[in-house]
Every structure is written in structure tokens, then in C-alpha cells.
N, C-alpha and C. Protein backbone atom coordinates (compact mmCIF):
# COMPACT_ATOMS: atom_id res chain seq x y z
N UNK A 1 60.51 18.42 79.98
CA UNK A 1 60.29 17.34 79.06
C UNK A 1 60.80 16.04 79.66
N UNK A 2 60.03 14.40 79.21
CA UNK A 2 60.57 13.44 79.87
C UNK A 2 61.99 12.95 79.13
N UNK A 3 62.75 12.28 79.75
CA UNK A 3 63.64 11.65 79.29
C UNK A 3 63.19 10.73 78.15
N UNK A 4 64.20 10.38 77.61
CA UNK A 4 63.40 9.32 76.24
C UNK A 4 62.92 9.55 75.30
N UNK A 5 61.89 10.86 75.35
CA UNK A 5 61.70 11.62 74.16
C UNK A 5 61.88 12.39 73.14
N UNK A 6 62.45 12.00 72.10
CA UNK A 6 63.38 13.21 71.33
C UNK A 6 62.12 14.22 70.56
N UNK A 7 63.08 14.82 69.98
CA UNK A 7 62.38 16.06 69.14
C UNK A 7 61.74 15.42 67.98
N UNK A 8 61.95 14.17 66.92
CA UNK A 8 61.26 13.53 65.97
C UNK A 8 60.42 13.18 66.30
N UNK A 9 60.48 12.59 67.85
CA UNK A 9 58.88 11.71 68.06
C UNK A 9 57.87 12.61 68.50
N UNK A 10 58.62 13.79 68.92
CA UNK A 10 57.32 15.13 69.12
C UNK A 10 56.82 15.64 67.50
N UNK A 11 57.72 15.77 67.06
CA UNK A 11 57.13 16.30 65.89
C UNK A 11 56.18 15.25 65.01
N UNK A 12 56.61 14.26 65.25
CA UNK A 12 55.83 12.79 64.77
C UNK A 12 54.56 13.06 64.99
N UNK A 13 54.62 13.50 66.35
CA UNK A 13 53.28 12.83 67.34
C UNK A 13 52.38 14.30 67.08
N UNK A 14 53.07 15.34 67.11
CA UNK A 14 52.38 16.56 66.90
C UNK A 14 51.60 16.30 65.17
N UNK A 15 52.43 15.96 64.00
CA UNK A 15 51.77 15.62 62.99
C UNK A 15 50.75 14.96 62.80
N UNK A 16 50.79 13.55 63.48
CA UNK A 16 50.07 12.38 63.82
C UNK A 16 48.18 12.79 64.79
N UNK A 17 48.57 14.16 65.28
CA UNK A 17 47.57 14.44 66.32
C UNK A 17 46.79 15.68 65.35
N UNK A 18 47.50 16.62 64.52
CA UNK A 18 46.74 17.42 63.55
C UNK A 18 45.96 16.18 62.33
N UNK A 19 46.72 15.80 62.08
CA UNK A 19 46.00 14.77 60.90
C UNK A 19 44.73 13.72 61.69
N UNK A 20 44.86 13.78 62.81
CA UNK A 20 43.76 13.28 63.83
C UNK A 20 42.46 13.96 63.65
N UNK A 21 43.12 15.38 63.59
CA UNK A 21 42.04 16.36 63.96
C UNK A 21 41.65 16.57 62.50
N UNK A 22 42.33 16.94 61.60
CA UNK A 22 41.72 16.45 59.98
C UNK A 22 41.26 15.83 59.52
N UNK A 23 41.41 14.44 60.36
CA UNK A 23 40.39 13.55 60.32
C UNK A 23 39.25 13.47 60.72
N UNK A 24 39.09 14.11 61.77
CA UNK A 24 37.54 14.31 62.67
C UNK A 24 37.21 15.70 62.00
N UNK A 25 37.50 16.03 61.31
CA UNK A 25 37.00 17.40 60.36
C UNK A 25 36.36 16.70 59.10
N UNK A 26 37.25 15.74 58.56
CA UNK A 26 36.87 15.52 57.64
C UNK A 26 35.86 14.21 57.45
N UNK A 27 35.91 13.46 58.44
CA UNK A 27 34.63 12.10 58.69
C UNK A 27 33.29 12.80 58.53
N UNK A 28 32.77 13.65 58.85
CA UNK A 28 31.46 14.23 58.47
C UNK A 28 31.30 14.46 56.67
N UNK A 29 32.78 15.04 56.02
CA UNK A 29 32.80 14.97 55.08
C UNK A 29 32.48 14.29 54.42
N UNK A 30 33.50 13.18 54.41
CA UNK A 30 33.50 12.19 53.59
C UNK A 30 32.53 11.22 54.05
N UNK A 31 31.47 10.93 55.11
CA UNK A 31 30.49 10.42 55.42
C UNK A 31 29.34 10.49 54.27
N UNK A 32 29.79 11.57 53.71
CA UNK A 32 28.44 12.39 53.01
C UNK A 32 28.70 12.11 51.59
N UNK A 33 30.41 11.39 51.18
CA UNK A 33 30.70 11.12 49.72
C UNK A 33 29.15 10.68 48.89
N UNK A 34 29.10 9.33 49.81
CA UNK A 34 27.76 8.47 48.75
C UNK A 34 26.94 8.90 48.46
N UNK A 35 26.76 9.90 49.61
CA UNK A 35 25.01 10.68 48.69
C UNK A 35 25.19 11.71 48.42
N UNK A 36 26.07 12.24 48.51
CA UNK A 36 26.36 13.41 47.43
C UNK A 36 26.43 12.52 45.56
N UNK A 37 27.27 11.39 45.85
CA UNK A 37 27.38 10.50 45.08
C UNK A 37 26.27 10.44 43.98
N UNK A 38 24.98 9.93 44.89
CA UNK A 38 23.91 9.57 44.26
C UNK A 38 23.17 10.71 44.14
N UNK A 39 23.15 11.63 44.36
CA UNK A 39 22.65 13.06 43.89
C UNK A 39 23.05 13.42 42.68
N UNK A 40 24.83 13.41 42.47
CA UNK A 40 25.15 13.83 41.22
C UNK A 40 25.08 12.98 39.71
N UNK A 41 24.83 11.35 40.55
CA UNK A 41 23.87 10.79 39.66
C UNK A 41 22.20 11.05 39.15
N UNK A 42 21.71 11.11 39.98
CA UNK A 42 20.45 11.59 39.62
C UNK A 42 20.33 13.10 38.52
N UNK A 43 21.67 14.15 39.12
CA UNK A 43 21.57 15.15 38.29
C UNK A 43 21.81 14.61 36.76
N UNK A 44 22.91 14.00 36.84
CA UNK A 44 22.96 13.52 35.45
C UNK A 44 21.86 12.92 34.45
N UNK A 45 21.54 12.12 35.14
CA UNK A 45 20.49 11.34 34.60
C UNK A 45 19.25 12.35 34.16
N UNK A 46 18.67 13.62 35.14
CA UNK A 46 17.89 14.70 34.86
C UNK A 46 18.19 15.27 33.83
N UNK A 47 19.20 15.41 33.65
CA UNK A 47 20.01 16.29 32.60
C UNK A 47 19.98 15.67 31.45
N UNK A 48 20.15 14.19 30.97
CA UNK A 48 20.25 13.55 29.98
C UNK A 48 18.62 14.04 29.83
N UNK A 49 18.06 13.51 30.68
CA UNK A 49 16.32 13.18 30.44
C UNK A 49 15.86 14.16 29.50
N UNK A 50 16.03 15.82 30.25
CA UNK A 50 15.92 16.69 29.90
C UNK A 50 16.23 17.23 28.41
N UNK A 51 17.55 16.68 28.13
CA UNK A 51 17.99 17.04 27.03
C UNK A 51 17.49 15.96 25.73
N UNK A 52 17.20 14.82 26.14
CA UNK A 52 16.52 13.77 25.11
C UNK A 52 15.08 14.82 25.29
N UNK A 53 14.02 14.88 25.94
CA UNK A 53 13.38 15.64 26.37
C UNK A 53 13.20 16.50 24.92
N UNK A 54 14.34 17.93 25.00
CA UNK A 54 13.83 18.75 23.97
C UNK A 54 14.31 18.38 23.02
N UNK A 55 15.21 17.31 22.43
CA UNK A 55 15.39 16.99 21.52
C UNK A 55 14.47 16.30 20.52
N UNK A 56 14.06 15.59 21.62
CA UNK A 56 12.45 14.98 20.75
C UNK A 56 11.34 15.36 20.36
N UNK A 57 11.05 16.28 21.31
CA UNK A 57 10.22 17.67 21.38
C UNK A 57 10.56 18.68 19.99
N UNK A 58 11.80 19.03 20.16
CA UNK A 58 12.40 19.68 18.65
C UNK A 58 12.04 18.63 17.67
N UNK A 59 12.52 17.36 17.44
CA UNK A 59 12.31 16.50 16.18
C UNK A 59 10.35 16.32 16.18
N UNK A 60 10.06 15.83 16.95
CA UNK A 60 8.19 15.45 16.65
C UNK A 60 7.55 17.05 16.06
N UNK A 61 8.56 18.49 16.67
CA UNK A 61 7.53 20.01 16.02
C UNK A 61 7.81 19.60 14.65
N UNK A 62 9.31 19.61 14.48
CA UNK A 62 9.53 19.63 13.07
C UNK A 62 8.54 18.76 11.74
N UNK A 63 8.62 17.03 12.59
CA UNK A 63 7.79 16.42 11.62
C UNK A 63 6.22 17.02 11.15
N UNK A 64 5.60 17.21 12.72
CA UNK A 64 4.11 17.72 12.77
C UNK A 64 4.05 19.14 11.45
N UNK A 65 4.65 19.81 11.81
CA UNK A 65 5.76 20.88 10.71
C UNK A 65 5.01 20.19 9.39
N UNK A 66 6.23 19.54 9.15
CA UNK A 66 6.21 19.13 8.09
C UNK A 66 4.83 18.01 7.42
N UNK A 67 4.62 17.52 8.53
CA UNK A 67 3.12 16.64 7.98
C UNK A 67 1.95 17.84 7.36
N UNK A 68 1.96 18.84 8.61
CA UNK A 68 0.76 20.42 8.30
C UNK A 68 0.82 20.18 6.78
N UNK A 69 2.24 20.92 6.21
CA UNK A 69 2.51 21.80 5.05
C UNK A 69 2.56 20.45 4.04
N UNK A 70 2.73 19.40 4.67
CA UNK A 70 2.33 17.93 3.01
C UNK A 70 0.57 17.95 3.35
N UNK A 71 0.14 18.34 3.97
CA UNK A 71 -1.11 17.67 4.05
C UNK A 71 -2.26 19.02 3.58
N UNK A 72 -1.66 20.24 3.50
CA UNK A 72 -2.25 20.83 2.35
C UNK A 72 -2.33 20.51 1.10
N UNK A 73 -1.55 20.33 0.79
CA UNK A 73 -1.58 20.05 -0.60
C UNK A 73 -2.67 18.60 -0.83
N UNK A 74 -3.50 17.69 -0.21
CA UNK A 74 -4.02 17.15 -0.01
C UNK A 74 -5.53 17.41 -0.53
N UNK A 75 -6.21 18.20 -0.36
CA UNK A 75 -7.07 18.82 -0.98
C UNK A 75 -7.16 18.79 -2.83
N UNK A 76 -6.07 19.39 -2.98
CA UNK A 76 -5.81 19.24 -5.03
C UNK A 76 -5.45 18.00 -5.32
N UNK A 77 -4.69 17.26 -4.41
CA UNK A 77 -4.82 16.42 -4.91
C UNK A 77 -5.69 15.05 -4.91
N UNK A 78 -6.49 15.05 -3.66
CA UNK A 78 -7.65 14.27 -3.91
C UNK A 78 -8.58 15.28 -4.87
N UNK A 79 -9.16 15.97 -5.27
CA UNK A 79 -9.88 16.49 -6.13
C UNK A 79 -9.01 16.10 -7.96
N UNK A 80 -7.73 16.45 -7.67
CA UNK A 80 -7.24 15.50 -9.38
C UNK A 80 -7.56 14.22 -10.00
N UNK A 81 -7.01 13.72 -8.32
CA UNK A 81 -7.33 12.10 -8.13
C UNK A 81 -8.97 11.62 -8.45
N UNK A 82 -9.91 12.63 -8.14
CA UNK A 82 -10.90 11.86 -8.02
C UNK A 82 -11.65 12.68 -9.53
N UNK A 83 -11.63 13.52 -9.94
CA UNK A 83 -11.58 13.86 -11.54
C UNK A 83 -11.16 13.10 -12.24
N UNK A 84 -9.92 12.60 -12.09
CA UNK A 84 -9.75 11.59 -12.80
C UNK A 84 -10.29 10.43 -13.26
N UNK A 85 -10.12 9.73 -11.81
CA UNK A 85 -11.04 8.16 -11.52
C UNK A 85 -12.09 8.67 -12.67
N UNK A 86 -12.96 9.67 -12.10
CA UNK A 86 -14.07 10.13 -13.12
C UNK A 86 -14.35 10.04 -14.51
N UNK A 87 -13.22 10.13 -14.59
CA UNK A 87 -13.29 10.66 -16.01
C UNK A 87 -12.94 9.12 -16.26
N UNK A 88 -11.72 8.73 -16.21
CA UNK A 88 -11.59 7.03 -16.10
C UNK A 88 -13.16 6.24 -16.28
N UNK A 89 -13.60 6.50 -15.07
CA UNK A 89 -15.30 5.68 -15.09
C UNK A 89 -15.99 6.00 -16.28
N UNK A 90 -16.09 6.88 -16.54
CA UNK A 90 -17.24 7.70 -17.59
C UNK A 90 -16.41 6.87 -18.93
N UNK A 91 -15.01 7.12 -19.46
CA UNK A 91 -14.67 6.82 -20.30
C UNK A 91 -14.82 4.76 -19.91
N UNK A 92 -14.55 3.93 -19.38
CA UNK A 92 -14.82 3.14 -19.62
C UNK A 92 -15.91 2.45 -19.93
N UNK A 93 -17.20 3.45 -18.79
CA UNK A 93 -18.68 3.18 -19.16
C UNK A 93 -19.10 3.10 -20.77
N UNK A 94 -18.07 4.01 -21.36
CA UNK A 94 -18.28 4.12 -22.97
C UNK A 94 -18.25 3.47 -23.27
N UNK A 95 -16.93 2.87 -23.51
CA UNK A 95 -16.14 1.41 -23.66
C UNK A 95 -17.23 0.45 -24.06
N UNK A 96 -17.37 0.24 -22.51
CA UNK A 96 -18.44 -1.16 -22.42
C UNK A 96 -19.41 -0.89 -23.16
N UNK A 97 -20.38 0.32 -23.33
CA UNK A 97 -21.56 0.56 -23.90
C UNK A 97 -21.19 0.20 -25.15
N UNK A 98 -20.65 0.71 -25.98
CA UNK A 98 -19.94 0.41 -27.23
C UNK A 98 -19.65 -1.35 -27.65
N UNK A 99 -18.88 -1.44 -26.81
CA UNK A 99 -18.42 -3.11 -26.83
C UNK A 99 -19.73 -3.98 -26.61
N UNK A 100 -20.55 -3.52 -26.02
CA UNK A 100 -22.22 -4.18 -25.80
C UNK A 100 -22.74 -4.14 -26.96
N UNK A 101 -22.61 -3.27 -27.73
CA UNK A 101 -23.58 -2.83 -28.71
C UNK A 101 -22.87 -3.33 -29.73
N UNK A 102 -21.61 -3.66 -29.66
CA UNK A 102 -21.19 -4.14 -31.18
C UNK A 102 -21.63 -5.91 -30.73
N UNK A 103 -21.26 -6.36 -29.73
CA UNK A 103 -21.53 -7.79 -29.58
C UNK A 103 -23.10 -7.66 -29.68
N UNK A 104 -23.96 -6.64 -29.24
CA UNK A 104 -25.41 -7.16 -29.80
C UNK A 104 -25.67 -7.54 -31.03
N UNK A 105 -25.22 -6.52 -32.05
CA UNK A 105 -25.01 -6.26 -33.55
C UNK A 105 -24.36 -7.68 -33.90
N UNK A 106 -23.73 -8.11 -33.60
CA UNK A 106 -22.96 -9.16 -34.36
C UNK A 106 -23.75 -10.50 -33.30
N UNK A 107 -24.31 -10.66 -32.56
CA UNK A 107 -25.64 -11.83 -32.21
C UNK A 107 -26.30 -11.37 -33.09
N UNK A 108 -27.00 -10.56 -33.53
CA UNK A 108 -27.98 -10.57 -34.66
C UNK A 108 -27.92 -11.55 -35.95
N UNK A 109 -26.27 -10.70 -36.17
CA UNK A 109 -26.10 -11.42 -37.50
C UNK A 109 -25.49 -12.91 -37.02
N UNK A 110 -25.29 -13.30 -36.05
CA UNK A 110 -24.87 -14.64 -35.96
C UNK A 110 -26.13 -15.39 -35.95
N UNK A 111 -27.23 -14.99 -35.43
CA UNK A 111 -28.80 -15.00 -35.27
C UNK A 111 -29.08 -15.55 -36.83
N UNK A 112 -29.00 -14.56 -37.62
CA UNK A 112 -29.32 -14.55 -39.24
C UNK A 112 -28.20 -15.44 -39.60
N UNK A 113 -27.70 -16.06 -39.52
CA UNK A 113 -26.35 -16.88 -40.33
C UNK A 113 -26.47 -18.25 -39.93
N UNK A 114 -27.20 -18.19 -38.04
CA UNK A 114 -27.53 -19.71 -37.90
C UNK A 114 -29.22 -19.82 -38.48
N UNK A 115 -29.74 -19.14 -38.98
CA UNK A 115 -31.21 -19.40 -39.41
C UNK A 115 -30.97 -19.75 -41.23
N UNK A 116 -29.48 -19.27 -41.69
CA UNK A 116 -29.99 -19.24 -43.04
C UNK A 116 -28.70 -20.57 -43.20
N UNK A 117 -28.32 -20.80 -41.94
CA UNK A 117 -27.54 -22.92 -41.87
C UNK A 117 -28.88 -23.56 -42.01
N UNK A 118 -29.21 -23.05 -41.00
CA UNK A 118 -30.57 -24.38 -40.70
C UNK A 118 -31.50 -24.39 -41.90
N UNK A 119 -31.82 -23.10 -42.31
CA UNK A 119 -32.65 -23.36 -43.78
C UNK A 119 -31.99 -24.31 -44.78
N UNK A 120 -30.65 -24.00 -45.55
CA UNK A 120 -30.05 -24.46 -46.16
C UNK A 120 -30.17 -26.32 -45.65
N UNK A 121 -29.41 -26.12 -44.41
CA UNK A 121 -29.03 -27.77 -43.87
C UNK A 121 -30.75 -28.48 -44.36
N UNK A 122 -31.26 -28.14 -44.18
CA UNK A 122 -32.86 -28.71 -43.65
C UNK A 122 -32.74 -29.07 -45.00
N UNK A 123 -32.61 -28.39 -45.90
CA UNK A 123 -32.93 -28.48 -47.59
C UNK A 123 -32.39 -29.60 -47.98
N UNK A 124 -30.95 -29.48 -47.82
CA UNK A 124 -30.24 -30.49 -48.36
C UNK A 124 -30.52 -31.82 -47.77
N UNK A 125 -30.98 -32.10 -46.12
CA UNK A 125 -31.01 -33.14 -45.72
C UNK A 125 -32.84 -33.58 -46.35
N UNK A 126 -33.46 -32.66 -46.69
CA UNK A 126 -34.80 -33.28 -46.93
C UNK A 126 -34.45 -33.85 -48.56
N UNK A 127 -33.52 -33.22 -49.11
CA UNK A 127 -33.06 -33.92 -50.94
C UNK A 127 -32.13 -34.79 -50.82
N UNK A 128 -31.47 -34.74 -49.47
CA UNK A 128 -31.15 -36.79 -49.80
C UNK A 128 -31.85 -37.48 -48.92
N UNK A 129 -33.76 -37.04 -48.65
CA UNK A 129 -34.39 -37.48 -48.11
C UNK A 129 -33.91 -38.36 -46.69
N UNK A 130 -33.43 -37.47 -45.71
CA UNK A 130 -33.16 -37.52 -44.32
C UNK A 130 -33.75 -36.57 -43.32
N UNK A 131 -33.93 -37.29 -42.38
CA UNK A 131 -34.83 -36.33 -41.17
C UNK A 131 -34.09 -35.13 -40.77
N UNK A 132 -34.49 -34.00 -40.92
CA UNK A 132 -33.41 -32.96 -40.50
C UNK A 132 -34.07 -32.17 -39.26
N UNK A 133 -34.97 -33.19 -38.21
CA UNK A 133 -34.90 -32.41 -37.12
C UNK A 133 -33.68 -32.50 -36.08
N UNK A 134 -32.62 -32.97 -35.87
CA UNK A 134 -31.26 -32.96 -35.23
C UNK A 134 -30.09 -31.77 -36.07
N UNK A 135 -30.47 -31.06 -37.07
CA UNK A 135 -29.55 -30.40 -38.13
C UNK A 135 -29.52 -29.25 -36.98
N UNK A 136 -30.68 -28.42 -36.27
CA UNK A 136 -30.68 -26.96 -35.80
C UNK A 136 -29.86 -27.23 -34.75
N UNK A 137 -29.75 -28.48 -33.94
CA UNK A 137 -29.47 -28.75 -32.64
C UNK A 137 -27.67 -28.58 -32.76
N UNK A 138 -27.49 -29.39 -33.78
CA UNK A 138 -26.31 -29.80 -34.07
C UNK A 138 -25.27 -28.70 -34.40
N UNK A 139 -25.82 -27.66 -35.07
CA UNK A 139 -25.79 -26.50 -36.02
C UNK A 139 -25.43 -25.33 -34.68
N UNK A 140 -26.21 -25.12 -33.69
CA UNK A 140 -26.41 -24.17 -32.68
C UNK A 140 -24.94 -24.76 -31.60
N UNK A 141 -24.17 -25.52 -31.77
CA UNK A 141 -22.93 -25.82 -31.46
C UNK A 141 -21.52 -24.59 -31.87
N UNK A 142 -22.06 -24.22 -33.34
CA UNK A 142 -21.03 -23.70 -34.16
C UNK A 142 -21.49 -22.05 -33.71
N UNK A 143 -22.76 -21.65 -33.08
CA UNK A 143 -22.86 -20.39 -33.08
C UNK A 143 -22.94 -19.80 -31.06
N UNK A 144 -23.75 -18.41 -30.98
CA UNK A 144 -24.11 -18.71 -29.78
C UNK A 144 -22.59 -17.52 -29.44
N UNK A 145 -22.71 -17.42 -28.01
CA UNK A 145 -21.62 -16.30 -27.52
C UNK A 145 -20.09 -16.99 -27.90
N UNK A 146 -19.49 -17.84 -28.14
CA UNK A 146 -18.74 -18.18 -28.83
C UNK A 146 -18.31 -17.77 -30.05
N UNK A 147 -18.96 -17.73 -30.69
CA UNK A 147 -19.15 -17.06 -32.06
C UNK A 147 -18.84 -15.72 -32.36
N UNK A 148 -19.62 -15.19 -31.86
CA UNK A 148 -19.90 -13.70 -31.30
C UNK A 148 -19.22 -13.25 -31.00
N UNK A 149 -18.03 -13.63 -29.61
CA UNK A 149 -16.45 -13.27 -29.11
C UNK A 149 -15.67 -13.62 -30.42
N UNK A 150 -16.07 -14.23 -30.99
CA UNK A 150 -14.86 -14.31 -32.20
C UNK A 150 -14.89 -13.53 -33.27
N UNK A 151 -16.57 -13.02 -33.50
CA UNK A 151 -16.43 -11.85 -34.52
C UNK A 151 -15.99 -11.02 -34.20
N UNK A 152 -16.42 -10.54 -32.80
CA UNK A 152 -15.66 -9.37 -31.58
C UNK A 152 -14.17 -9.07 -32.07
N UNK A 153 -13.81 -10.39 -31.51
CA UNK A 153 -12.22 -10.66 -31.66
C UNK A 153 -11.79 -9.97 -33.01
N UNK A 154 -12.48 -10.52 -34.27
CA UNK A 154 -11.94 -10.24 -35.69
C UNK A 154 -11.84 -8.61 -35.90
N UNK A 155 -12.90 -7.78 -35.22
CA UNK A 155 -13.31 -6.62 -35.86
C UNK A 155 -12.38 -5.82 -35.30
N UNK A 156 -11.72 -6.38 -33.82
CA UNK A 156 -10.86 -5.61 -33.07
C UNK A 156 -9.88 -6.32 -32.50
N UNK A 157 -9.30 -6.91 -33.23
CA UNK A 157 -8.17 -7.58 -32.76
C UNK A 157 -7.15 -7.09 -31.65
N UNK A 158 -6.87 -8.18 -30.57
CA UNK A 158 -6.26 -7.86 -29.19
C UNK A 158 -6.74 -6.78 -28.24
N UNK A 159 -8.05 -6.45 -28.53
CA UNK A 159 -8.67 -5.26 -27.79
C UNK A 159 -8.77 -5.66 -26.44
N UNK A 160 -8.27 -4.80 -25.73
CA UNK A 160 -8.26 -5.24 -24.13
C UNK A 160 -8.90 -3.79 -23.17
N UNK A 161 -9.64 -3.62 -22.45
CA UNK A 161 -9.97 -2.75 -21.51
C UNK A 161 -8.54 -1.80 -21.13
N UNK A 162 -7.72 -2.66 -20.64
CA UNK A 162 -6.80 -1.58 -20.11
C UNK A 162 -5.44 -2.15 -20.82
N UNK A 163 -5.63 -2.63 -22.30
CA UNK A 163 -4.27 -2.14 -23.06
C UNK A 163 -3.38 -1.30 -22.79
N UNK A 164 -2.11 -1.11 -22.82
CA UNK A 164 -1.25 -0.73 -22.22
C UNK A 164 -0.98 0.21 -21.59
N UNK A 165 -1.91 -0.12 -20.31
CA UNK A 165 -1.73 0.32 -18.84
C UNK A 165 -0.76 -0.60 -18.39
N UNK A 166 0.18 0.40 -17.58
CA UNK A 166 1.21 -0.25 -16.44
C UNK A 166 0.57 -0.18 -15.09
N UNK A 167 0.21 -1.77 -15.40
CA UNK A 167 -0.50 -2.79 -14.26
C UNK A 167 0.46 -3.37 -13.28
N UNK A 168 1.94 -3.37 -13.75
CA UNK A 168 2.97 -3.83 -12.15
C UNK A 168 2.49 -2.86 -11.26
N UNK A 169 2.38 -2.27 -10.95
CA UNK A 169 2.39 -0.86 -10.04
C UNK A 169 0.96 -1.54 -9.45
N UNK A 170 0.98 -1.89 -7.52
CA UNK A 170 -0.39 -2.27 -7.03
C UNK A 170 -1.22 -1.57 -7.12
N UNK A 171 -0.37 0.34 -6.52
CA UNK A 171 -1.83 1.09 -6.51
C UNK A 171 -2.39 1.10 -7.93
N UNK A 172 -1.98 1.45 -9.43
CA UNK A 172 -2.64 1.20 -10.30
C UNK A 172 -3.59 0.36 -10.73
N UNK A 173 -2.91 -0.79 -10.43
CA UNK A 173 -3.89 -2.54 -10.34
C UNK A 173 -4.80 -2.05 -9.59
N UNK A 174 -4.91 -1.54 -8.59
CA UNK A 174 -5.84 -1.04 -7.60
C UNK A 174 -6.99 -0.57 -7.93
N UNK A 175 -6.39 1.14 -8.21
CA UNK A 175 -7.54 1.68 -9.17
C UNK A 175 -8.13 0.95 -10.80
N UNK A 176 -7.60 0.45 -11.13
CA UNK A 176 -7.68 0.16 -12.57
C UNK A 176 -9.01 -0.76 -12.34
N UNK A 177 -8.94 -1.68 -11.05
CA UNK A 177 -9.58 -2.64 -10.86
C UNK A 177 -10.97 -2.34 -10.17
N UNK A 178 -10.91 -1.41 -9.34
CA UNK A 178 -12.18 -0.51 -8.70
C UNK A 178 -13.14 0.32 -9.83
N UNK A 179 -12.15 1.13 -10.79
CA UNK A 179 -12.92 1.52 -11.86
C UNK A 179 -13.80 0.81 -12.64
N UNK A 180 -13.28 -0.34 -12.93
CA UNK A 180 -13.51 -1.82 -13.75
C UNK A 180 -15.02 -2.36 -13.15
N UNK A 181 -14.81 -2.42 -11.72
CA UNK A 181 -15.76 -3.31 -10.58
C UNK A 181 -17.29 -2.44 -11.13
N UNK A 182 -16.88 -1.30 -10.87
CA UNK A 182 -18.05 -0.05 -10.54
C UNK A 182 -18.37 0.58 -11.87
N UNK A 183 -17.81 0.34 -12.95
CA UNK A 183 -17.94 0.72 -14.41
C UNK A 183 -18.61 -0.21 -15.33
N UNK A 184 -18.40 -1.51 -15.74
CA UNK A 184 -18.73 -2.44 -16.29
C UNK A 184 -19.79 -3.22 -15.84
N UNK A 185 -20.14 -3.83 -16.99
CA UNK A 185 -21.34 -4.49 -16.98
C UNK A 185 -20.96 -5.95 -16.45
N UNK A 186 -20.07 -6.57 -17.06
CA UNK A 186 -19.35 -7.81 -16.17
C UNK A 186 -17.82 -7.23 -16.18
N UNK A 187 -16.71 -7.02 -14.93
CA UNK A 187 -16.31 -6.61 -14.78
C UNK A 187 -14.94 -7.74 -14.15
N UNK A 188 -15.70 -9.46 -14.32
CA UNK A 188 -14.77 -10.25 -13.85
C UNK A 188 -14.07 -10.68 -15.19
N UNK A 189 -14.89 -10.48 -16.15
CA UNK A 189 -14.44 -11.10 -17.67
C UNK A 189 -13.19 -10.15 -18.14
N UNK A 190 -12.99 -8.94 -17.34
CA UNK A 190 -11.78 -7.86 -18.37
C UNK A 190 -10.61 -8.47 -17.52
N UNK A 191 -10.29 -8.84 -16.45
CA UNK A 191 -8.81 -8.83 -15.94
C UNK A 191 -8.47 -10.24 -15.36
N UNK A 192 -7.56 -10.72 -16.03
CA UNK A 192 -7.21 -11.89 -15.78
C UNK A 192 -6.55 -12.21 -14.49
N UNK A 193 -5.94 -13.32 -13.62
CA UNK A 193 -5.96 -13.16 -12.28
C UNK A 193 -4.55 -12.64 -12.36
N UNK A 194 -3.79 -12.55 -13.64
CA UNK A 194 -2.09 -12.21 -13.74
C UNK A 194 -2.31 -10.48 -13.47
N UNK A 195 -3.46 -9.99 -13.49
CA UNK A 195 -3.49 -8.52 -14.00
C UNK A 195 -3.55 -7.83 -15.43
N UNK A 196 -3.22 -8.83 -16.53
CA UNK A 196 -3.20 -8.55 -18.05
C UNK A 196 -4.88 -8.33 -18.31
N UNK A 197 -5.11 -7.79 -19.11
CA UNK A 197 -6.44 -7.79 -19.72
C UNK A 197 -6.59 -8.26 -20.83
């Protein structure tokens, strides 16, 4: 052995020369940290994917699931729905037929009531010897569909098409208003633009 050298600085140097060699063992290693790195990122990220993946997969069976088994029942109930409307139509067609026929009935007699003014008027204006061709003209003011809505009015006071129907509700307004369109004879005269009839 040389002079100068003790036993610490061998053992130093002997430590110093294994950890050398641990080092050149381990530089290939740890060369390889980053992409091992980015591998076990990517796994992750696969893994999330995957698992959002069947999770969504599980949630969209379930809804589809569940849309199938609501959308049977679909069948009865467009067939209720449309029995109904039906029956709705048919019964309002009544309605109107009815409501036609009483406003014809009562033009008649408004008919007969302005013929037996004008007789009368004519009389009286020819016995205080005055021209009574302006009396019918004048006279046909007081009668006429005016009239007529008011006998209407008297015989059935506040009669409305869709009397108390709950009209807040759109889809109701909806149908109420399609029935109305496709049922009636004038069909703009029943619903006011508030929805009241």
C-alpha cells in the first residue's frame, strides 16, 4: 500500500466506486423514468375513459329501458286522447248546430217584430200625415244580428262554448282551440284573445 493513504480514504473510495457502479446500473433505469412516466399516464387516462365509457353505456341502457316501457303505454293513450278530442268535436258540433238554430229561430222573429215596427211606424207617420219612406231604414238600426245576439244572450245567459274549462293550462288552450277551429261554424267568434270564452 502507498504511504499517505489511510484505511477511511479506502473505504471512502471503495464506497464512492460501488455507488459509481450503481450508478451505471441504474442510468439506463432512470433514463426510462419519463416514459414509463407517460405510459402510466396514458394508462390512467384509458382507464378513466373506459370507466366513463361503461358508465354511460350503463346510464343511456337504463334510460332507452325506460323510454321502451313509457312508450308502450303510448298506444292507449293516444287512442283515449283521440276518443276523446272525438267525442269533444261531435259534442261541440251539437253545440253550434243548436246555437245556429236557435239564432235562426229568433232572426225570424226579429224578422216579424221589425215588419210589424214598420207597419205600425208607417201608420202612425201617414196619421200625422208624414212621409214614412225613411221609418224602415231608420227602424232596421234597432234590429238585424245585433238584436238577435241579444235575444241569444237573454234565453241563455253567460253561455260560453267552453264555460268552465281550465284554459290556464297551454296544452288545454291548445286542444280546446283545435277542437273549436275544426268544429264550428265561425270558430274566431268563441275565444277571446285572453283565452275566456
Amino acid at each position: 500500500m502507498l504511504s499517505g493513504f489511510d484505511d477511511s480514504l479506502d473505504q471512502r473510495l471503495k464506497r464512492a466506486e460501488e455507488a459509481e457502479g450503481e450508478l451505471l446500473k441504474l442510468q439506463p433505469m432512470a433514463a426510462e423514468a419519463p416514459k414509463l412516466r407517460i405510459e402510466k399516464a396514458k394508462q390512467q387516462k384509458m382507464q378513466e375513459r373506459n370507466r366513463v365509457r361503461e358508465s354511460s353505456t350503463q346510464v343511456a341502457r337504463q334510460a332507452a329501458e325506460a323510454a321502451t316501457d313509457k312508450q308502450s303505454r303510448v298506444p292507449d293513450l293516444v287512442d283515449a286522447a283521440g276518443k276523446a278530442v272525438q267525442e269533444l268535436y261531435a259534442v261541440m258540433r251539437d253545440i253550434d248546430a243548436h246555437r245556429r238554430e236557435a239564432a235562426e229561430s229568433l232572426a225570424l222573429v226579429d224578422r216579424v217584430d221589425y215588419e210589424i215596427e214598420v207597419e205600425e211606424g208607417e201608420e202612425q207617420e201617414i196619421a200625422l200625415e208624414r212621409d214614412p219612406r225613411g221609418l224602415a231604414y231608420a227602424l232596421s238600426a234597432r234590429h238585424g244580428d245585433v238584436r238577435v245576439k241579444a235575444m241569444l244572450e237573454d234565453l241563455a245567459p253567460g253561455f260560453g262554448f267552453l264555460k268552465g274549462c281550465n284554459l290556464a293550462e297551454p296544452l288545454y288552450r291548445d286542444v280546446a282551440n283545435f277542437v273549436i277551429e275544426h268544429a264550428l261554424t265561425s270558430p274566431e267568434s268563441v275565444l277571446q284573445p285572453n283565452g275566456k270564452s
